[in-house]
C-alpha atoms as a PDB file:
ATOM      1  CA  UNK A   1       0.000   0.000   0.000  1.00  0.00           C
ATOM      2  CA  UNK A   2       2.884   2.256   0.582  1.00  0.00           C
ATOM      3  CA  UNK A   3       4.221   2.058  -2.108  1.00  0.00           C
ATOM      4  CA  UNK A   4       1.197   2.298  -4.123  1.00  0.00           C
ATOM      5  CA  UNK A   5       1.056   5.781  -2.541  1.00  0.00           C
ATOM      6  CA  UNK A   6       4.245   6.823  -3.342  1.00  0.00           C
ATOM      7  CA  UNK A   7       3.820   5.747  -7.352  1.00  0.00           C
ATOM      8  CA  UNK A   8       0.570   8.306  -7.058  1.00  0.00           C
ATOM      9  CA  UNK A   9       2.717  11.080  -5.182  1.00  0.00           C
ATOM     10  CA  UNK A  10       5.286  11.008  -7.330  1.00  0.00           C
ATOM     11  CA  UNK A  11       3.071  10.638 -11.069  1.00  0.00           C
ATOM     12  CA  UNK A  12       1.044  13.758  -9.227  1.00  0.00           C
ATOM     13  CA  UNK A  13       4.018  15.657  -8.659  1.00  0.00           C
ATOM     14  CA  UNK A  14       5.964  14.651 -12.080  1.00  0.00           C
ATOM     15  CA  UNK A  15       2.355  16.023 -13.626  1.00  0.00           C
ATOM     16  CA  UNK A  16       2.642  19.643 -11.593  1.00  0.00           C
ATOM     17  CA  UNK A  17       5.919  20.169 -12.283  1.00  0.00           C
ATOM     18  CA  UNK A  18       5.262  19.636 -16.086  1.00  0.00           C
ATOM     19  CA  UNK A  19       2.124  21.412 -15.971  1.00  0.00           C
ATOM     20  CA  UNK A  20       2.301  25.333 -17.733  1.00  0.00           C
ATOM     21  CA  UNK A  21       0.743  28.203 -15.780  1.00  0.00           C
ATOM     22  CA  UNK A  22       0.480  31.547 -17.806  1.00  0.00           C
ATOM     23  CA  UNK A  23       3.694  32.937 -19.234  1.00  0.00           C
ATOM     24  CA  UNK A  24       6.018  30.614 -17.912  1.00  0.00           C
ATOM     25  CA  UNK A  25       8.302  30.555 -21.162  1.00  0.00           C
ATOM     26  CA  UNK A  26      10.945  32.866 -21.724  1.00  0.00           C
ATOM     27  CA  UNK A  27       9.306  34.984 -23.833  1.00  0.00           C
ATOM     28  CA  UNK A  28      11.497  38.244 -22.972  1.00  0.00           C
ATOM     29  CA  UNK A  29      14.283  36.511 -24.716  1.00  0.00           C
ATOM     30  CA  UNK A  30      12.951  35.854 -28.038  1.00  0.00           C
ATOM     31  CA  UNK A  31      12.039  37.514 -31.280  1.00  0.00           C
ATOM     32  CA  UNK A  32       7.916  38.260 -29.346  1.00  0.00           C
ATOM     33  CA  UNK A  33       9.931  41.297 -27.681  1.00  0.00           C
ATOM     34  CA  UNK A  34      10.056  43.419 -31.190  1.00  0.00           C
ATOM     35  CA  UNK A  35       5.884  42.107 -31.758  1.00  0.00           C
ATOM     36  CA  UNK A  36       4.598  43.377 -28.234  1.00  0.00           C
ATOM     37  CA  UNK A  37       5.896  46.948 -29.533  1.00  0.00           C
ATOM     38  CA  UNK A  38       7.418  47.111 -26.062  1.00  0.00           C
ATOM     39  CA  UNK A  39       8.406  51.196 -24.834  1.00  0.00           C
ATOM     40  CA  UNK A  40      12.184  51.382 -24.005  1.00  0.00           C
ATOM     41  CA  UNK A  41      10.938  52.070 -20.222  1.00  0.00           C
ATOM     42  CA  UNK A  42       9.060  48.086 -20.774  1.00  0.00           C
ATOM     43  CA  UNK A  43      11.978  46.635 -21.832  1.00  0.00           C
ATOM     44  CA  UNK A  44      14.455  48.250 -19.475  1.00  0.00           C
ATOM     45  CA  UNK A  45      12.003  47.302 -16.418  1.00  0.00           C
ATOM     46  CA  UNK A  46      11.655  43.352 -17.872  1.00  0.00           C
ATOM     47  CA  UNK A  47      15.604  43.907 -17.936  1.00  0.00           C
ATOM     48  CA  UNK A  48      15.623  44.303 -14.407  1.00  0.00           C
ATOM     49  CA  UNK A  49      13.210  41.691 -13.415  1.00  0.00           C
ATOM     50  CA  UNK A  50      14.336  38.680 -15.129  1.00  0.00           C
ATOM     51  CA  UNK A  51      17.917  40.028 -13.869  1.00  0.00           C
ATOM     52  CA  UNK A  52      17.344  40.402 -10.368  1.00  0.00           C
ATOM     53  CA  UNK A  53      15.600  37.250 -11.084  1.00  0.00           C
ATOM     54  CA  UNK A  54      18.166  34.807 -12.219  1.00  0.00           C
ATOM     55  CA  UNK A  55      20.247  34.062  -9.828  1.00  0.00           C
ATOM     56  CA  UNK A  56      16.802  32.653  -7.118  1.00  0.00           C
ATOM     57  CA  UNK A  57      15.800  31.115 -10.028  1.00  0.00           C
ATOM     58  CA  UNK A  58      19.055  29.042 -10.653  1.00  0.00           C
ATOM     59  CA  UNK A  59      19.248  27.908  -7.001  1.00  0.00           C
ATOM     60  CA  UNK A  60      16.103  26.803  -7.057  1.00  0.00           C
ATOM     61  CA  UNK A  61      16.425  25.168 -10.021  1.00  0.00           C
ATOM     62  CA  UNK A  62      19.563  23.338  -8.923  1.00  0.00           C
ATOM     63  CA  UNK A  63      17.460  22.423  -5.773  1.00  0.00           C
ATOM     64  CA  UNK A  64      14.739  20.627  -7.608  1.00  0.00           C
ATOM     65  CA  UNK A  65      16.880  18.761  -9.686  1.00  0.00           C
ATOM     66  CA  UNK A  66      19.409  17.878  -6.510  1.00  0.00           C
ATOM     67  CA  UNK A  67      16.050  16.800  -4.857  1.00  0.00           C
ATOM     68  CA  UNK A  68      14.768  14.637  -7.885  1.00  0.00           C
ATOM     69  CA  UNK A  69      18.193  12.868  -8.275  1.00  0.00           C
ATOM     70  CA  UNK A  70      17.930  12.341  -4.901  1.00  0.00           C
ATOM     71  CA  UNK A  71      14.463  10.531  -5.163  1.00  0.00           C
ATOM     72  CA  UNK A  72      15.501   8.819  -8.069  1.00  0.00           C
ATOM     73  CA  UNK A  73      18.109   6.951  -6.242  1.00  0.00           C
ATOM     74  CA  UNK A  74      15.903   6.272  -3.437  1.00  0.00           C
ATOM     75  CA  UNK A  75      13.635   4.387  -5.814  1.00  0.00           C
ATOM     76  CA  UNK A  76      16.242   2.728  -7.928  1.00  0.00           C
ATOM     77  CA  UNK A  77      17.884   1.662  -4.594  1.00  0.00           C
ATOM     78  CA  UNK A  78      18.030  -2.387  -4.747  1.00  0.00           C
ATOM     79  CA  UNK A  79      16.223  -1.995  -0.491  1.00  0.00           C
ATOM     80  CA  UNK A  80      13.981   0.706  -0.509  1.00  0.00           C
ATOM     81  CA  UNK A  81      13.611   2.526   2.767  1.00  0.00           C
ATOM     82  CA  UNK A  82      10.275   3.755   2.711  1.00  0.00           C
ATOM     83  CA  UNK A  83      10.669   6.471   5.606  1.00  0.00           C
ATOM     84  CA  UNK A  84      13.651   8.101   3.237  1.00  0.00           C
ATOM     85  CA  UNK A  85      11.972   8.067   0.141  1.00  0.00           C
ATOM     86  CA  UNK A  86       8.799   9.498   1.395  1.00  0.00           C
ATOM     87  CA  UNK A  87      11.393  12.617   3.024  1.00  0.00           C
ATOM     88  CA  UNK A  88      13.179  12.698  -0.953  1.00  0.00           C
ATOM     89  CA  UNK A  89       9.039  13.189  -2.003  1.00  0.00           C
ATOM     90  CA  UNK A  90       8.739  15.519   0.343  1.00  0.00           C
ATOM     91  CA  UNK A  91      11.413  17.649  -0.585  1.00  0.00           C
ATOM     92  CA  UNK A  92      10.808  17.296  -4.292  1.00  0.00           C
ATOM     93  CA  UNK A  93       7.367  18.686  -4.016  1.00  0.00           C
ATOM     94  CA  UNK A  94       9.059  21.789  -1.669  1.00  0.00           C
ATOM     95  CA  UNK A  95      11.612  22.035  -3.831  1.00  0.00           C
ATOM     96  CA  UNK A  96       8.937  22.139  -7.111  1.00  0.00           C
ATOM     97  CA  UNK A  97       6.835  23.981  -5.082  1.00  0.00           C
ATOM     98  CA  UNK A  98       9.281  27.455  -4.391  1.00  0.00           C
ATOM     99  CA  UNK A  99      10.371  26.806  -8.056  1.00  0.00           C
ATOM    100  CA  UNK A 100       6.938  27.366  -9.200  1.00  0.00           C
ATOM    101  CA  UNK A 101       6.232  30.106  -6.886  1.00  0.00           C
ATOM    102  CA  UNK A 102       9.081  31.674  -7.565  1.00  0.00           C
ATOM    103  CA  UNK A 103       8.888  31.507 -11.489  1.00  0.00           C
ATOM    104  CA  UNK A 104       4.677  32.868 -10.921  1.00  0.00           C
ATOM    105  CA  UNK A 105       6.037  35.548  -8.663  1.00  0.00           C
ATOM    106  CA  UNK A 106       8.620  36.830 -11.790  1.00  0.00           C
ATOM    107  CA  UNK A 107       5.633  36.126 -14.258  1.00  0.00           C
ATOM    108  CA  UNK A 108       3.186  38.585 -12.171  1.00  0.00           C
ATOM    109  CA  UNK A 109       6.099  41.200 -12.705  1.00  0.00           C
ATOM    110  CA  UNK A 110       6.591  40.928 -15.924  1.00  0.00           C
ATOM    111  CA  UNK A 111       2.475  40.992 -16.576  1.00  0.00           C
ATOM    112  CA  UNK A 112       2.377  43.956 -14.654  1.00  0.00           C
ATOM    113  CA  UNK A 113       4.663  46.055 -16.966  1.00  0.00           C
ATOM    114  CA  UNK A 114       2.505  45.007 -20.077  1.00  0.00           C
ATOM    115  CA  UNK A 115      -0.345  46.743 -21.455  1.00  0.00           C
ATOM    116  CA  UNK A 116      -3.464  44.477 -21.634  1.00  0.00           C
ATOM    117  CA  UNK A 117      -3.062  44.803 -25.329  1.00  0.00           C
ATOM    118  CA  UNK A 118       0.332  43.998 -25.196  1.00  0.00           C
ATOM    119  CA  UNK A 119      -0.498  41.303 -22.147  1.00  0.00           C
ATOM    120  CA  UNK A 120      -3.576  39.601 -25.050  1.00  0.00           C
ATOM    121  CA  UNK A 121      -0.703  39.250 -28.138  1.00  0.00           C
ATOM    122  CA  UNK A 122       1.260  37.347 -25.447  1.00  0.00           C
ATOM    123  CA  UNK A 123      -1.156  35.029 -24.750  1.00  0.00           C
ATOM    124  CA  UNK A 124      -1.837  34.042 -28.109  1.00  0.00           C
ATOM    125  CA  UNK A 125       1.934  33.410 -29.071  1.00  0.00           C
ATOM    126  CA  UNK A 126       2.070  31.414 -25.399  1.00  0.00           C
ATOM    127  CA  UNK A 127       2.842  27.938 -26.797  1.00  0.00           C
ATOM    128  CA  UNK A 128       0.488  25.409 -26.022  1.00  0.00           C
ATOM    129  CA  UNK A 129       0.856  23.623 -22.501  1.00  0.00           C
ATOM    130  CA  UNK A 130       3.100  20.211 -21.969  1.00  0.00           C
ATOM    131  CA  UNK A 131       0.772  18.457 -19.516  1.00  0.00           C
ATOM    132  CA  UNK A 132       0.181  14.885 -19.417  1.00  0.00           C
ATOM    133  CA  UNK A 133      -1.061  14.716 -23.053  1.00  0.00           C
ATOM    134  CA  UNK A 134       1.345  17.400 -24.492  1.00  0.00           C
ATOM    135  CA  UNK A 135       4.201  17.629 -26.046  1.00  0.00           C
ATOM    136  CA  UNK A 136       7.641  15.435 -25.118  1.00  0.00           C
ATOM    137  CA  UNK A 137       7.412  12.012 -23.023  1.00  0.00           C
ATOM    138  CA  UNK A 138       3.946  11.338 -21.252  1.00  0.00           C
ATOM    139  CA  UNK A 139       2.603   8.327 -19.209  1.00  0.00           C
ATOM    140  CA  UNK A 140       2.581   5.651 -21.689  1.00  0.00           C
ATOM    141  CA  UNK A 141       6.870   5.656 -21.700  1.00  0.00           C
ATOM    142  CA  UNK A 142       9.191   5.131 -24.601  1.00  0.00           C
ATOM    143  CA  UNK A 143       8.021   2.045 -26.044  1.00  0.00           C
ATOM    144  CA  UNK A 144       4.468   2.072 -25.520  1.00  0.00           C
ATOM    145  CA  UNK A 145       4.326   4.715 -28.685  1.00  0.00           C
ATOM    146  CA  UNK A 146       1.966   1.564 -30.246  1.00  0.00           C
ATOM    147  CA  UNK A 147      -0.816   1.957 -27.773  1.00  0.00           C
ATOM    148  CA  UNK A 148      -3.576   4.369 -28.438  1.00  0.00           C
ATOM    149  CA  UNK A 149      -3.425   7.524 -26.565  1.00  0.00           C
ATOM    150  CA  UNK A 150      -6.963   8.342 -24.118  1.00  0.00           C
ATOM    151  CA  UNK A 151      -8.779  11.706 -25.423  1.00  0.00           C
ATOM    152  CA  UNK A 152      -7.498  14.845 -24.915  1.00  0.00           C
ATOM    153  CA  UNK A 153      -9.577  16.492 -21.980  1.00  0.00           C
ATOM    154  CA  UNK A 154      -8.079  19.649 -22.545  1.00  0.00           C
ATOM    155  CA  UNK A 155     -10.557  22.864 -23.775  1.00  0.00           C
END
């Protein structure tokens, strides 16, 4: 039963951490920036934010993945110890969780120097979310690319 619930925490987490909330690419960096028609004083204060940004946003980073290497080896260990693999969940899911606040905190900055005009022509070059049914590797795994896929729930 245990370890029932730790294949659910950890496909729940793996889903969250893959799951897009608004404006989570880095848009600022790319060729959008000329589109929005952005005011030297926009771009200047998106400067600043992903700047002072970067460096929380790399430790954090390096946290997540320190934590999900470390759960990863819990798992693939040939005994597992249940008590330390439910910690390495718990600190992947802390560790994903200040990541994602952190990134939603930097998004609500940036959204707040945009026009809603400017804010609209975002959303509409956003590319499209990588949840369970997106983009890149989902939950049938590598060689299961035979199987049919269940419908996409997604509006």
């Amino acid at each position: 039963m245990r370890l029932l619930r730790v294949c659910v925490v950890l496909c729940a987490a793996a889903a969250a951490a893959r799951a897009q909330s608004p404006v989570m690419f880095p848009w600022w960096e790319g060729p959008i920036v000329r589109d929005l028609g952005l005011t030297e004083a926009q771009r200047k204060q998106i400067v600043q934010t992903v700047d002072e940004s970067r460096e929380r946003m790399a430790g954090l980073r390096t946290t997540a993945v320190n934590a999900e290497n470390a759960l990863r080896d819990e798992m693939n260990a040939t005994q597992v110890d249940t008590r330390k693999t439910e910690e390495a969940i718990e600190k992947v899911i802390t560790a994903r969780g200040d990541l994602t606040r952190a990134i939603s905190q930097m998004s609500l900055k940036l959204r707040l120097v945009l026009t809603p005009e400017q804010w609209r022509e975002l959303q509409k070059r956003q590319p499209p979310p990588r949840g369970m049914h997106g983009p890149g590797p989902d939950w049938r795994g590598p060689h299961d690319s035979a199987r049919p896929r269940p419908p996409d729930r997604r509006p």
